[in-house]
Protein backbone atom coordinates (compact mmCIF):
# COMPACT_ATOMS: atom_id res chain seq x y z
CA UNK A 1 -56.16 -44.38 -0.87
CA UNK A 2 -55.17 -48.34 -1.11
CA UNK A 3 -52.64 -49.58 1.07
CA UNK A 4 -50.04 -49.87 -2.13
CA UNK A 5 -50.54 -45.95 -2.58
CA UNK A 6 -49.71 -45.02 0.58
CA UNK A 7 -46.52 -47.71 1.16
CA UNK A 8 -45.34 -45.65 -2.10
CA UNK A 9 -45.97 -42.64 -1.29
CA UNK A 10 -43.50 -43.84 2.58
CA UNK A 11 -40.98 -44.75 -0.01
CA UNK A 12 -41.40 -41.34 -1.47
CA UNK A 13 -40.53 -39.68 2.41
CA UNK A 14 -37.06 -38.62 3.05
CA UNK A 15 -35.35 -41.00 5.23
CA UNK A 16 -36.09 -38.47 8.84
CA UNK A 17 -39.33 -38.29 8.05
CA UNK A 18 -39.63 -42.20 7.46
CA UNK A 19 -38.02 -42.85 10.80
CA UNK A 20 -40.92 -40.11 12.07
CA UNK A 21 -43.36 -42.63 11.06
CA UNK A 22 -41.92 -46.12 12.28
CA UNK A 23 -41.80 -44.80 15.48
CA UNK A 24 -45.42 -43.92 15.25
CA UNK A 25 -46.00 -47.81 14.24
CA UNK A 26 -43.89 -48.81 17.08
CA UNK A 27 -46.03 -46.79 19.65
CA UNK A 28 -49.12 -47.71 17.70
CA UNK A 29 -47.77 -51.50 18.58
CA UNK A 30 -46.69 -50.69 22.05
CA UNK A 31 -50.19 -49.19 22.88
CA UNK A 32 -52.62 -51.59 21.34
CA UNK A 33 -54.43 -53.52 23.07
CA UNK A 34 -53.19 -56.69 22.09
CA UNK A 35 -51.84 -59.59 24.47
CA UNK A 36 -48.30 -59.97 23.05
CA UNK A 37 -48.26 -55.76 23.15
CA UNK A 38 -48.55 -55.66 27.05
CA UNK A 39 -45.10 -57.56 27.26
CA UNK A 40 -43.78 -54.16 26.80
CA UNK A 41 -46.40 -51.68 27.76
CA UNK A 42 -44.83 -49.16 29.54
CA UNK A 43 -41.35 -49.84 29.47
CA UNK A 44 -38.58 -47.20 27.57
CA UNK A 45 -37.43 -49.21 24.09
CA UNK A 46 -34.49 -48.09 22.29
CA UNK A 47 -35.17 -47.05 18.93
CA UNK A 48 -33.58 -50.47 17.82
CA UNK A 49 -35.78 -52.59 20.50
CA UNK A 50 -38.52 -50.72 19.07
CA UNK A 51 -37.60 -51.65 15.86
CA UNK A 52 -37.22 -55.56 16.88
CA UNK A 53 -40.77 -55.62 18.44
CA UNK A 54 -42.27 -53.74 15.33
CA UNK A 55 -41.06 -55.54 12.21
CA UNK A 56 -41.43 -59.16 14.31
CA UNK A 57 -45.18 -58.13 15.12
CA UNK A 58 -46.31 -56.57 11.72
CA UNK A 59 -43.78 -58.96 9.71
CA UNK A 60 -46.17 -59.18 6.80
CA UNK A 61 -46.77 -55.29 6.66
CA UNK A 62 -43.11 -54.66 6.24
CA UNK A 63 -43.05 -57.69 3.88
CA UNK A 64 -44.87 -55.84 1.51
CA UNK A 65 -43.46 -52.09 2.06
CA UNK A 66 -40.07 -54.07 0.65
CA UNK A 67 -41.62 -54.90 -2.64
């Protein structure tokens, strides 16, 4: 499945179940392995810190799931 089948088939989701998977992204981001990630490894996040740190560290990937 490309990457524009499965961003329509999010948009497809009702809205609980899309907020199921953003905060899967957002522990995906706080758990990688990444340098900038460890800046909040570990800490509790809000759901709207979480948000912040997820669409200003994948800003292209959300880019293109608004098209």
């Amino acid at each position: 499945m490309s990457a524009t089948e499965v961003m329509e088939e999010i948009n497809k989701l009702p809205s609980e179940e899309q907020k199921k998977l953003f905060v899967f992204l957002a522990e995906k981001v706080m758990t990688s392995r990444e340098p900038k990630a460890t800046e909040w490894l570990g800490k509790k996040l809000s759901f709207d810190q979480a948000c912040d740190i997820v669409f200003r560290e994948n800003r292209e990937l959300f880019a293109l799931l608004a098209k």
